[in-house]
Each structure stands twice: as structure tokens, then as C-alpha cells.
N, C-alpha and C. Protein backbone atom coordinates (compact mmCIF):
# COMPACT_ATOMS: atom_id res chain seq x y z
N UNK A 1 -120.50 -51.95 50.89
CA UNK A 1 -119.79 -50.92 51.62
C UNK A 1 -118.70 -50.28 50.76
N UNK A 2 -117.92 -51.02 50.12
CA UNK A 2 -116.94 -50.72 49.02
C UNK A 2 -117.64 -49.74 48.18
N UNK A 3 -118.76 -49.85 47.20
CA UNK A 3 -119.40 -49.46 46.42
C UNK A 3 -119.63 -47.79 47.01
N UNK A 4 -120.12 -47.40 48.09
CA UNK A 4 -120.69 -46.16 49.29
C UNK A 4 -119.42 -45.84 49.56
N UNK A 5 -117.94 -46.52 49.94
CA UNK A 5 -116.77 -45.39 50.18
C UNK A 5 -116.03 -45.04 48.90
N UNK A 6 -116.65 -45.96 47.80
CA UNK A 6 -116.12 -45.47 46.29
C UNK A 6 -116.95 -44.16 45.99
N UNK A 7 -118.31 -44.06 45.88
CA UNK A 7 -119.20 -43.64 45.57
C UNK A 7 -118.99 -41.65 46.46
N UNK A 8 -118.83 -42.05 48.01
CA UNK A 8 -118.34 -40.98 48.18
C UNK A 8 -117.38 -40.41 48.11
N UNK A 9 -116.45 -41.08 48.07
CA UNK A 9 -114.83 -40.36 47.88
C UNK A 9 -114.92 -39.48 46.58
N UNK A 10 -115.64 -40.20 45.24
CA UNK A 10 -115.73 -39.79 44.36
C UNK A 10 -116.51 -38.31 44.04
N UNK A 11 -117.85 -38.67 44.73
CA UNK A 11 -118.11 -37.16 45.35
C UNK A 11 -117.57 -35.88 45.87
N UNK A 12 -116.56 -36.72 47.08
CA UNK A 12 -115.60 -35.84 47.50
C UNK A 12 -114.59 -34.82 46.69
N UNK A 13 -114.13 -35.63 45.86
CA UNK A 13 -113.17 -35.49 45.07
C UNK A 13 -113.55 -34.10 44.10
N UNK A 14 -114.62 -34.64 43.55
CA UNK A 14 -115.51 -33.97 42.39
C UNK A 14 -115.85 -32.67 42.37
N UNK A 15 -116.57 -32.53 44.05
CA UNK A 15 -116.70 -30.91 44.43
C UNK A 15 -115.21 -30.34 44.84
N UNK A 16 -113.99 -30.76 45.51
CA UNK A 16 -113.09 -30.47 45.36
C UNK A 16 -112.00 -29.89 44.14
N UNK A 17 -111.96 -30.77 43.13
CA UNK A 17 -111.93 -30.20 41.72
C UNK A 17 -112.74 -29.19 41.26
N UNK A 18 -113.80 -29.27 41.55
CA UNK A 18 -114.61 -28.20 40.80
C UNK A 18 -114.80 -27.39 41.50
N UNK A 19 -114.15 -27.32 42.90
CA UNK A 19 -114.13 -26.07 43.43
C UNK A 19 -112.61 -24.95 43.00
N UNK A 20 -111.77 -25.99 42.92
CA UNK A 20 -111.07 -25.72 42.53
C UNK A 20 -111.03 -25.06 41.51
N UNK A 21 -111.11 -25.76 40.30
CA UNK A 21 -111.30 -25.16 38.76
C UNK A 21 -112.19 -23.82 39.00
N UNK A 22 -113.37 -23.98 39.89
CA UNK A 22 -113.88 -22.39 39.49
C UNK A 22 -113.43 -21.33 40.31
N UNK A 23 -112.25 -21.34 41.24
CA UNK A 23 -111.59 -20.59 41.72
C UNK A 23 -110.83 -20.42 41.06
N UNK A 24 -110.12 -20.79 40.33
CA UNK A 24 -109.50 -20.95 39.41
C UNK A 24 -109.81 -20.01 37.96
N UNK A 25 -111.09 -20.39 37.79
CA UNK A 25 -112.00 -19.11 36.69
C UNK A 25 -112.56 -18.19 36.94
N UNK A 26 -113.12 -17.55 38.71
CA UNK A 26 -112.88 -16.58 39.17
C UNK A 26 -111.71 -15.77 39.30
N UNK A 27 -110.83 -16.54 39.85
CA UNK A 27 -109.62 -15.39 40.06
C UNK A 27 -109.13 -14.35 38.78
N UNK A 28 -109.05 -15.60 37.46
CA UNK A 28 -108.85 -14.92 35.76
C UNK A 28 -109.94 -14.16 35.29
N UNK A 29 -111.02 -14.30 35.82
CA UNK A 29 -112.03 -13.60 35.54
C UNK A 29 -111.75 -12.07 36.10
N UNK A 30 -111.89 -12.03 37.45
CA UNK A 30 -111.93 -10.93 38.07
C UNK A 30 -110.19 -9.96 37.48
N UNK A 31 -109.29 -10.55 38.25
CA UNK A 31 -108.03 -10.18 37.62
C UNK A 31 -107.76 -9.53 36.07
N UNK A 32 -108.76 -10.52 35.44
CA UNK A 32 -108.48 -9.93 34.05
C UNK A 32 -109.38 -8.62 33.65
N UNK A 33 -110.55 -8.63 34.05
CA UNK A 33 -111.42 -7.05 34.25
C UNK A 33 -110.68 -6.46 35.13
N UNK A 34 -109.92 -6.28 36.15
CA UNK A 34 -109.52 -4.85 36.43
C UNK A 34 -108.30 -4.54 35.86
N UNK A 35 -107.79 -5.89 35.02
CA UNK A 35 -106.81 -5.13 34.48
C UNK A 35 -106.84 -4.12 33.40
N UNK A 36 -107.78 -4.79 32.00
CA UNK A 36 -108.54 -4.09 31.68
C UNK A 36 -109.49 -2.91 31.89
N UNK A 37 -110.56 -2.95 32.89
CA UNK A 37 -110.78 -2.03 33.35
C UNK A 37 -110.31 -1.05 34.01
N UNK A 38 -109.43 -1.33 34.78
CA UNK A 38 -108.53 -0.20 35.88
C UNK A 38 -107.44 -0.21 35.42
N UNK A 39 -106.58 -0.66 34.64
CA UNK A 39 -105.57 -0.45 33.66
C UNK A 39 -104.20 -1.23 34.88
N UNK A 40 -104.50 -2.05 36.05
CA UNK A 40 -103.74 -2.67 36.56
C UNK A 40 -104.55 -4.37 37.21
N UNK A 41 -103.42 -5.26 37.62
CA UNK A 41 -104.10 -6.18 37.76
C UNK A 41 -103.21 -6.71 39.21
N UNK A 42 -104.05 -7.94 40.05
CA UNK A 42 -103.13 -7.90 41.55
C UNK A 42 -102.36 -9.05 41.03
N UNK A 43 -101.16 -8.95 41.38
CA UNK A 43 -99.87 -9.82 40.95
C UNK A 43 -100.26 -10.85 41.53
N UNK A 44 -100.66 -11.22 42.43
CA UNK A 44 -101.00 -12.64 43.25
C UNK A 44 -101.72 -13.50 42.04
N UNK A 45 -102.80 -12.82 41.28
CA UNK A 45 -103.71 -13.42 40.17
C UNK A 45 -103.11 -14.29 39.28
N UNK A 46 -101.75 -13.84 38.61
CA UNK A 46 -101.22 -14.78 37.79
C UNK A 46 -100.54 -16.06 38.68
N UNK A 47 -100.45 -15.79 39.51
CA UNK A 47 -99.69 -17.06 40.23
C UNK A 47 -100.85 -18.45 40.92
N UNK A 48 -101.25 -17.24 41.78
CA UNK A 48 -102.21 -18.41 42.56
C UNK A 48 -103.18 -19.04 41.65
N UNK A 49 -103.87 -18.92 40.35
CA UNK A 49 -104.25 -19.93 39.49
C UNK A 49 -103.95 -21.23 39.14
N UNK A 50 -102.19 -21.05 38.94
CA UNK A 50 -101.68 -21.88 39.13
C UNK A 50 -101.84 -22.75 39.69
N UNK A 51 -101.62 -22.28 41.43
CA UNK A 51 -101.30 -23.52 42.15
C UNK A 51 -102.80 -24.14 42.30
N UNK A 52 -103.96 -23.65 41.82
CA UNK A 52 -105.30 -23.83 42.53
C UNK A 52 -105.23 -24.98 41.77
N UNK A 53 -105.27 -24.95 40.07
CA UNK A 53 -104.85 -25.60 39.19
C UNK A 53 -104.90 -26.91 39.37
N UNK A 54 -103.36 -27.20 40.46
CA UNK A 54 -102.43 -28.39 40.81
C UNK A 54 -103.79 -29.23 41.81
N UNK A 55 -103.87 -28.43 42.82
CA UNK A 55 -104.65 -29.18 43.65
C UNK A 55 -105.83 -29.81 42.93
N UNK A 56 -106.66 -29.06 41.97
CA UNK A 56 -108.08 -29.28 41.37
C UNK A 56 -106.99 -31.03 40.21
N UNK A 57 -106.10 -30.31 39.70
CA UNK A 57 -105.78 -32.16 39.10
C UNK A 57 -105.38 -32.72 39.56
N UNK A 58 -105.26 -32.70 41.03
CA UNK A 58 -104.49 -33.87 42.34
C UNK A 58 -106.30 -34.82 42.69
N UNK A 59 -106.90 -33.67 42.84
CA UNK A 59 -108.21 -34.49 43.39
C UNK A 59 -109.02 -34.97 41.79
N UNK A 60 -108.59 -34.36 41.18
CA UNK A 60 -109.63 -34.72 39.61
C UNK A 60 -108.86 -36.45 38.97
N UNK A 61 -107.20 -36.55 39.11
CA UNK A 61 -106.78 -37.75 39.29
C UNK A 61 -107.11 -38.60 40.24
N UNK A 62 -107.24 -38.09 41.36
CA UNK A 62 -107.83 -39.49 42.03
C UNK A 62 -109.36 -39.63 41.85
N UNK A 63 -109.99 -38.86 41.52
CA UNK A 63 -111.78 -39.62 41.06
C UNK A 63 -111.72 -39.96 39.68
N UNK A 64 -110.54 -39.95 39.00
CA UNK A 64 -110.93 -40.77 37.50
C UNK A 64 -110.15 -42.64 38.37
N UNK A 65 -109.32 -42.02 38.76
CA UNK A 65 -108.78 -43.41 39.34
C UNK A 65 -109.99 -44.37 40.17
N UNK A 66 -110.38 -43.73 41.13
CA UNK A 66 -111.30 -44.52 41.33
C UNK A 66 -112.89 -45.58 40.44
N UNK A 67 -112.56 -44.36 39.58
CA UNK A 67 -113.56 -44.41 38.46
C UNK A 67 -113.52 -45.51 37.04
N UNK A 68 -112.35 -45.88 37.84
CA UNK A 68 -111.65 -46.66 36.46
C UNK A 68 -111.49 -45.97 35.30
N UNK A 69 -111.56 -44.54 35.17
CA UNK A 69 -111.50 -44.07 33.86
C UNK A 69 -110.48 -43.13 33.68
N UNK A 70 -109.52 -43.68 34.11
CA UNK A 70 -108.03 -43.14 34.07
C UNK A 70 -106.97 -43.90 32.75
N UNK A 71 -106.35 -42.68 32.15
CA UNK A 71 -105.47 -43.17 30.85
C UNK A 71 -104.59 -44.65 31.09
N UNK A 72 -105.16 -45.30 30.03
CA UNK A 72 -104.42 -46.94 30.17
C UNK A 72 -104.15 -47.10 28.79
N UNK A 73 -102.79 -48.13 28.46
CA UNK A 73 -102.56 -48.21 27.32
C UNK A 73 -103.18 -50.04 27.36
N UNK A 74 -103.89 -50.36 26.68
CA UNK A 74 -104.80 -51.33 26.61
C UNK A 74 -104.03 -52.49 25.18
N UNK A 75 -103.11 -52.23 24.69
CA UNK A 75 -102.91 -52.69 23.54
C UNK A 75 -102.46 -54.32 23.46
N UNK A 76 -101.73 -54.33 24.57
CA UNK A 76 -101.28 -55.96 24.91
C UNK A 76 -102.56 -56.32 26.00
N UNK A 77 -103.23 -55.45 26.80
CA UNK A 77 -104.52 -56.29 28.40
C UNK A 77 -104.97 -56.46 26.83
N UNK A 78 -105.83 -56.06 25.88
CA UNK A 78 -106.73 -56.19 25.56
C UNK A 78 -107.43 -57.90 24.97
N UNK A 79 -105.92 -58.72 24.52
CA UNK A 79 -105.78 -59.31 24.11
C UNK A 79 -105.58 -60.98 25.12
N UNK A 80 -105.51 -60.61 26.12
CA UNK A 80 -105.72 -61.60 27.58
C UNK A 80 -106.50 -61.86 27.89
N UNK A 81 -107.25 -63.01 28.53
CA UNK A 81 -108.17 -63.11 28.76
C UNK A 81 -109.00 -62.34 30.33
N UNK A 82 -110.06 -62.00 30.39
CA UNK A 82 -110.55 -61.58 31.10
C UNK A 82 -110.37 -61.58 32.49
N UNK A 83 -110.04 -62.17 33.24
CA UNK A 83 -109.76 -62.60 34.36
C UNK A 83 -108.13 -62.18 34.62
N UNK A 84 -107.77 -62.97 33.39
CA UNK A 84 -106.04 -62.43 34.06
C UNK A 84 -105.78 -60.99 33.42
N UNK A 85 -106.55 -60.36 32.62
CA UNK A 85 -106.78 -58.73 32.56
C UNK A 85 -106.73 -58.01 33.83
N UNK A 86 -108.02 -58.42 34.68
CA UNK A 86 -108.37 -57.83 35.52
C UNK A 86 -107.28 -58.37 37.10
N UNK A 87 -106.87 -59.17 36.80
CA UNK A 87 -105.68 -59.70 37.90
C UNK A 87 -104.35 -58.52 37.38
N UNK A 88 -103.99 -58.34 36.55
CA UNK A 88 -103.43 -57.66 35.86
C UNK A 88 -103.40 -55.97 36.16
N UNK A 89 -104.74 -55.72 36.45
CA UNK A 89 -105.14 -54.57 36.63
C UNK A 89 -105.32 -54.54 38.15
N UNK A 90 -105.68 -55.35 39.03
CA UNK A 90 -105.30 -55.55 40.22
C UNK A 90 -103.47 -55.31 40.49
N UNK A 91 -102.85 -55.49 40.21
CA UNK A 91 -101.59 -55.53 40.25
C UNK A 91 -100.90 -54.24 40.41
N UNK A 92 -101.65 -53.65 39.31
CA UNK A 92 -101.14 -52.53 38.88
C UNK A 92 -101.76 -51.13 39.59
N UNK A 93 -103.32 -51.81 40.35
CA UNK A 93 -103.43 -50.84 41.64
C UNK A 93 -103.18 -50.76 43.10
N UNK A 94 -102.17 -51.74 42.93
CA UNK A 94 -101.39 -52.34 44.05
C UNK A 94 -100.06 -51.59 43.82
N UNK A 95 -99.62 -51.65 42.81
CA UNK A 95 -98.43 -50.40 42.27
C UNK A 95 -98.87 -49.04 42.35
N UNK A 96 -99.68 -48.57 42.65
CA UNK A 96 -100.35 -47.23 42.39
C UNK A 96 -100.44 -47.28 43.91
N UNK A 97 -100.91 -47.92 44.97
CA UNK A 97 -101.05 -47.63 46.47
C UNK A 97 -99.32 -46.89 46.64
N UNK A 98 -98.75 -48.18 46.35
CA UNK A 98 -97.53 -47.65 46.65
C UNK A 98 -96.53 -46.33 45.84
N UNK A 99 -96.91 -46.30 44.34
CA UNK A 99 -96.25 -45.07 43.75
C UNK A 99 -97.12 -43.58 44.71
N UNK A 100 -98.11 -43.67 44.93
CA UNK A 100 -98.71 -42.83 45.46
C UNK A 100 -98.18 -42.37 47.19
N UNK A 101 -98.15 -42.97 47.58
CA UNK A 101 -97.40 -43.32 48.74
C UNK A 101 -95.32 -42.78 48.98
N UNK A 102 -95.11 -43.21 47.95
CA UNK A 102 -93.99 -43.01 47.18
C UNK A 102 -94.00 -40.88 46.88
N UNK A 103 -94.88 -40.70 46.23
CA UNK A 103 -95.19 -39.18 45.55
C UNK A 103 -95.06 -38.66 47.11
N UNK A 104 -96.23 -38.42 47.83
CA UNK A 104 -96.63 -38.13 49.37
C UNK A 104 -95.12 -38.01 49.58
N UNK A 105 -94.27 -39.22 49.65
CA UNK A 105 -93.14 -38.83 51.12
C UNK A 105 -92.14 -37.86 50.21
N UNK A 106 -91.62 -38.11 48.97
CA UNK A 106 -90.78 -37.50 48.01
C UNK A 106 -91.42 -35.75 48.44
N UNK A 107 -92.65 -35.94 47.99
CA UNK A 107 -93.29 -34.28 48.27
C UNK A 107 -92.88 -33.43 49.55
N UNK A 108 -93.06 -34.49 50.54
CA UNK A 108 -92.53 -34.03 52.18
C UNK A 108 -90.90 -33.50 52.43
N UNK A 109 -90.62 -34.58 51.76
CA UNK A 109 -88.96 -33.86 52.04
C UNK A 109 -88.51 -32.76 50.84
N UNK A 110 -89.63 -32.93 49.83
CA UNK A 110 -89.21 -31.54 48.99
C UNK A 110 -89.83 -30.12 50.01
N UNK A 111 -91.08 -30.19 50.45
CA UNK A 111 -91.57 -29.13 51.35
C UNK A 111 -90.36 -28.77 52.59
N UNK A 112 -89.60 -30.06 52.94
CA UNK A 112 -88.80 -29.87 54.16
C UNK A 112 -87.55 -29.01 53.80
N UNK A 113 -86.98 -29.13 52.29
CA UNK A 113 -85.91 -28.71 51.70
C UNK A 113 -86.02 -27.33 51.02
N UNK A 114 -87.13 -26.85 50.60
CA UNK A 114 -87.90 -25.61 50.18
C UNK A 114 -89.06 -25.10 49.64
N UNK A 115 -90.01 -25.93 51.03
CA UNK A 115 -90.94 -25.05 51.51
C UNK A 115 -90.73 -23.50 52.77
N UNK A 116 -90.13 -23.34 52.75
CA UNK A 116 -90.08 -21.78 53.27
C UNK A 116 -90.06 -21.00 52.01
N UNK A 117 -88.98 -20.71 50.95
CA UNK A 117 -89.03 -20.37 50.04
C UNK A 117 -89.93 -19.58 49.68
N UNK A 118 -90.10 -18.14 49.20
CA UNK A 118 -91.31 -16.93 48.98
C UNK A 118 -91.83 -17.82 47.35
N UNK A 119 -93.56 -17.86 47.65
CA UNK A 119 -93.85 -17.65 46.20
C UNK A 119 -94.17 -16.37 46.33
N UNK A 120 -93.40 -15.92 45.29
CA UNK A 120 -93.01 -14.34 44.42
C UNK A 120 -94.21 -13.51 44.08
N UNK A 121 -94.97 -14.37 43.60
CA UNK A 121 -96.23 -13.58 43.40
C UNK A 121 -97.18 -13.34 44.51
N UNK A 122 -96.94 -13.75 45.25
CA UNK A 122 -98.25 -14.65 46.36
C UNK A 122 -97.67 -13.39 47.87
N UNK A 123 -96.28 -13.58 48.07
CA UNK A 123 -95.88 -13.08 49.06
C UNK A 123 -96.16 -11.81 49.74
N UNK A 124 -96.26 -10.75 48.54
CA UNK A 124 -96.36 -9.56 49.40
C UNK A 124 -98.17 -9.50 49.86
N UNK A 125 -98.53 -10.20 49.20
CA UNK A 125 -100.09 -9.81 49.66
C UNK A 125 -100.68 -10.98 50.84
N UNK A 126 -99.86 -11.84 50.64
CA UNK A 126 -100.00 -12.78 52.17
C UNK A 126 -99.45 -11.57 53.14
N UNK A 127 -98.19 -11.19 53.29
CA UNK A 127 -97.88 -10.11 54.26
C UNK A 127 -98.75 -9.30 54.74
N UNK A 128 -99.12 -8.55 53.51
CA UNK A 128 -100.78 -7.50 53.94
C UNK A 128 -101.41 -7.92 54.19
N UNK A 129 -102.03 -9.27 53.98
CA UNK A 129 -103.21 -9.10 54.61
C UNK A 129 -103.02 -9.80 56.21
N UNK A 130 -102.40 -10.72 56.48
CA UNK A 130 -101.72 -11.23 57.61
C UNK A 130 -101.69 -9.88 58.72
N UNK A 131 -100.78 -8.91 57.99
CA UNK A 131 -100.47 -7.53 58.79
C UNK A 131 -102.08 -6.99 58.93
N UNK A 132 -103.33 -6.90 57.89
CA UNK A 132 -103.98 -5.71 58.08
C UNK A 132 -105.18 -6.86 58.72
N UNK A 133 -105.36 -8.03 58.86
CA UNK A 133 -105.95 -9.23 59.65
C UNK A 133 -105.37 -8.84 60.84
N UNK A 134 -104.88 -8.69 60.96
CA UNK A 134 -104.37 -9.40 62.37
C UNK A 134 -104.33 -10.76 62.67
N UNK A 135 -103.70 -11.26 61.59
CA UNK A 135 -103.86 -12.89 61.54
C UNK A 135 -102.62 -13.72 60.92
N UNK A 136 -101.77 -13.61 61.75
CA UNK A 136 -100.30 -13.36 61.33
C UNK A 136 -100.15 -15.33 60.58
N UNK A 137 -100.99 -15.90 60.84
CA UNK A 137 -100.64 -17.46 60.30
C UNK A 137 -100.87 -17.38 58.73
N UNK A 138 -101.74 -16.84 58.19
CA UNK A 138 -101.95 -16.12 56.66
C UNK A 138 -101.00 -15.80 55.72
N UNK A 139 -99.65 -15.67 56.66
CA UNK A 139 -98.42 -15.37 55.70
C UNK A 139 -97.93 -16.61 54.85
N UNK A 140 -97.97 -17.70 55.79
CA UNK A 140 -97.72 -19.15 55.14
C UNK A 140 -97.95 -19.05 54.31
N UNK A 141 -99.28 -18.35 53.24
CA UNK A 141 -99.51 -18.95 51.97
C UNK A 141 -98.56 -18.04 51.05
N UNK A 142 -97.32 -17.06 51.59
CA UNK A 142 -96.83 -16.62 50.71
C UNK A 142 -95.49 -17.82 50.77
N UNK A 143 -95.37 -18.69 51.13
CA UNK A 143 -94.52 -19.98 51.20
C UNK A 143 -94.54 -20.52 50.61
N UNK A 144 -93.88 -21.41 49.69
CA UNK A 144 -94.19 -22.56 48.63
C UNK A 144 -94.79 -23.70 49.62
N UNK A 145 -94.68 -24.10 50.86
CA UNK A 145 -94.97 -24.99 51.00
C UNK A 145 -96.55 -25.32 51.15
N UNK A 146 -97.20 -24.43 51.00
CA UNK A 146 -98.99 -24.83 51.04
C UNK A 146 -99.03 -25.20 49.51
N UNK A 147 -98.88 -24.73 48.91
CA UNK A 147 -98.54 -25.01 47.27
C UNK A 147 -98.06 -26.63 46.29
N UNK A 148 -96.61 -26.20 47.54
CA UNK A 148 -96.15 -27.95 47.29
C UNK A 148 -96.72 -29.06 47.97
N UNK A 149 -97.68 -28.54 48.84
CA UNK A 149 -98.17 -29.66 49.76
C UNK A 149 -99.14 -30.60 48.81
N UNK A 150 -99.55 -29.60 47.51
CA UNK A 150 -100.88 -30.11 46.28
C UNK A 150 -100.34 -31.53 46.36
N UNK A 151 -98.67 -32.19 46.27
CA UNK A 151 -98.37 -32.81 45.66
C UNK A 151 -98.22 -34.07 46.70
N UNK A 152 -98.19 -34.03 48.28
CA UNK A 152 -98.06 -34.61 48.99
C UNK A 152 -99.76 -35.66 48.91
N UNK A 153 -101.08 -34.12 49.20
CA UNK A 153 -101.98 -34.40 49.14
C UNK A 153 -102.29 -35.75 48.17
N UNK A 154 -101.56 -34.90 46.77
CA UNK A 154 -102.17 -35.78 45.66
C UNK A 154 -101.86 -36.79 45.73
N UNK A 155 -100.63 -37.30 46.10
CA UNK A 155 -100.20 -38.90 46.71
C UNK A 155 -100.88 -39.55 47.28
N UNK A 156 -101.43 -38.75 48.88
CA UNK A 156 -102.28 -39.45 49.63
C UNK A 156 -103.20 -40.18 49.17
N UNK A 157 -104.13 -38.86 47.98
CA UNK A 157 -105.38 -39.43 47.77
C UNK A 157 -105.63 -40.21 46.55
N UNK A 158 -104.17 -40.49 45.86
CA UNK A 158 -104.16 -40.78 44.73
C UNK A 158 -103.99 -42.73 45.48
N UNK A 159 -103.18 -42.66 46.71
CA UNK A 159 -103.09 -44.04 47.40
C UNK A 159 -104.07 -44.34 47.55
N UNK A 160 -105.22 -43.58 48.20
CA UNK A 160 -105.93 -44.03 48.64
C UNK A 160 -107.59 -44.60 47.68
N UNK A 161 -107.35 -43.57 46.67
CA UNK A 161 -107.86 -44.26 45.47
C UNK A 161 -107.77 -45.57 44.75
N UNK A 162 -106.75 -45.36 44.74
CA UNK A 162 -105.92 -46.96 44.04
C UNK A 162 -106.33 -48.25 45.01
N UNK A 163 -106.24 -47.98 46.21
CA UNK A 163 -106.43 -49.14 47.73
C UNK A 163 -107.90 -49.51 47.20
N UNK A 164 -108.49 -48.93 47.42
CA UNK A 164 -110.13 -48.76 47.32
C UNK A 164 -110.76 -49.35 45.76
N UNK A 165 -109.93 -49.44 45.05
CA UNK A 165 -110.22 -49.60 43.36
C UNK A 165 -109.55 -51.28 44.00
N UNK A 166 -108.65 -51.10 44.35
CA UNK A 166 -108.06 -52.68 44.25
C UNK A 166 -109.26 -53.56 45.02
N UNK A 167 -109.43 -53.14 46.40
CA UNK A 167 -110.22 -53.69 47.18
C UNK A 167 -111.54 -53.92 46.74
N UNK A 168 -111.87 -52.99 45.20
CA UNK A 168 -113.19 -53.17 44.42
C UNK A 168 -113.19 -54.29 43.55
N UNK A 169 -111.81 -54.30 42.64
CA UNK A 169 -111.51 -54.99 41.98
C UNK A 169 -111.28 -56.73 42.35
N UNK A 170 -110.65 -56.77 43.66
CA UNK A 170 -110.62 -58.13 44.30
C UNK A 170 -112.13 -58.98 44.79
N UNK A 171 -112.95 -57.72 45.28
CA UNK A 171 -114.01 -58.49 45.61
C UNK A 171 -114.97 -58.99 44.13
N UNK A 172 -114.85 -57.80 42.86
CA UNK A 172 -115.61 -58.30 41.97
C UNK A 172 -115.11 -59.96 41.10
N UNK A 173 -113.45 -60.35 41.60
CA UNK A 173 -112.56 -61.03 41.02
C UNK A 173 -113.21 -61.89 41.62
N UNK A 174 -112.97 -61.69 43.27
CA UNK A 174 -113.80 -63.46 44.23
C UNK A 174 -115.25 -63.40 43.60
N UNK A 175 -116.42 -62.55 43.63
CA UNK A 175 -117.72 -62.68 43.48
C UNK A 175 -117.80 -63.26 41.99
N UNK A 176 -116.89 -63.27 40.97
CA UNK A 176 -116.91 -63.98 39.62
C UNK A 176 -116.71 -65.09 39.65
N UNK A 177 -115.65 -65.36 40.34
CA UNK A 177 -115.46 -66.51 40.99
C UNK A 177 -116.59 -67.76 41.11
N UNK A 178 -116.99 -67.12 42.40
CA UNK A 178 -118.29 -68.45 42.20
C UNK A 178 -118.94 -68.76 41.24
């Protein structure tokens, strides 16, 4: 069962990033031909890349995490023996539930403190289209706080990565065991 909610999360994650990233290479794509071509470009383009950016390495960190193939400095585990390596590394995704957890609430009270705040680039064209929608909730995204939320998210799922790696890691620790 471990193996199937690793297996999908990781999935999850994956098309999320890479939806990301190629929104991300659409927007520079398009933006950058009409600037070129039409000799102007929509101000929203340089910004919102950005934030697409954040979210695509919020979810792209938590599927290397799950993946075990997240940056480790190996120079002293390497040299331990196997078992208390991996106890070791248990530990340390037990520190990661909670730094993650930790990120999430820090993120919340930064959204609470200035998320209203205009992103500059983003704002006037949330307005228009909100105004020419008729869909007045649309303005939010000229707010930092959908933006800063990348970072709340990335906590969540960065916890919830880490939980799931530990809970992988403990059962492969007992099943060696025997």
C-alpha cells in the first residue's frame, strides 16, 4: 500500500511540475513573439513565470523527496554501517515532516501579514479581466497571496512526502529485520 501512495503521489507531483514548467514555457514563448513581433509584450508575462516557476519546484521537491533522490551530503552516512545509515535517514525524514510543517505555518502568517499586497505585474490585468468576466473573484490573483500560498503548499506537500518516505523507510528497516 505504501509502495501505490508513493507511486501515486509521485505521479501527482510530476504532472503538476510539468504542468507547471510548460506554462511556464508557454507564457515566454508567446510573450516573447509578440514582443518581437508586435513590438510590445503583456506585463503580466514577466511576472507570472515566476511565480508558476515556484509552484512547479514546490511539487518537483516533493517527488524527488519521495523518490529518495533529493540532494544529501553523504560524506560522514557513507561510512556507517547500513542499518544505522538508514535509521539515520529515518530521522532525518522525521525532521523534514516537521521542517515542512514548520514552512506551511511560517508561509500562512506571511500570506496573513502581506498577502493583500498588489503583484505589480499581475494586477492590472487580474482587474480586466475580473471586470470584462464578470467574475469579480479573478482579481485575487493580482494579490501576492495566491503566489505566496506556492510556499505554504510546498510545506504541505513537502510534509507529506517526507511522512510517506519515513513510513517507507521504517517498514523496509522492520522487513530487513527478519
Amino acid at each position: 500500500m505504501l509502495k501505490t501512495l508513493n507511486d501515486g503521489l509521485c505521479r501527482l507531483f510530476a504532472w503538476a511540475a510539468g504542468l507547471c514548467m510548460a506554462g511556464v514555457f508557454l507564457i515566454i514563448f508567446l510573450n516573447s513573439s509578440r514582443r518581437y513581433g508586435l513590438g510590445r509584450s503583456w506585463a503580466w508575462g514577466e511576472e507570472l513565470p515566476i511565480y508558476l516557476a515556484i509552484y512547479g519546484v514546490m511539487f518537483g521537491v516533493a517527488m524527488a523527496y519521495l523518490q529518495d533522490r533529493h540532494i544529501r551530503f553523504t560524506i560522514l552516512t557513507d561510512n556507517l554501517p547500513a542499518r544505522l545509515r538508514e535509521w539515520l535517514f529515518a530521522a532525518v525524514d522525521l525532521a523534514m515532516v516537521v521542517i515542512g510543517v514548520m514552512l506551511a505555518r511560517s508561509a500562512l502568517l506571511f500570506i496573513d501579514s502581506r498577502g493583500a499586497r498588489e503583484a505589480s505585474g499581475i494586477v492590472t490585468a487580474a482587474r480586466r479581466l475580473a471586470r470584462d468576466t464578470g467574475i469579480e473573484w479573478i482579481e485575487i490573483f493580482g494579490r501576492m497571496a495566491p503566489w505566496q500560498f506556492s510556499f505554504v503548499l510546498g510545506g504541505g506537500i513537502l510534509s507529506l512526502a517526507a511522512a510517506v518516505r519515513l513510513a517507507r523507510r521504517i517498514s523496509d528497516l522492520r522487513t530487513s529485520r527478519g
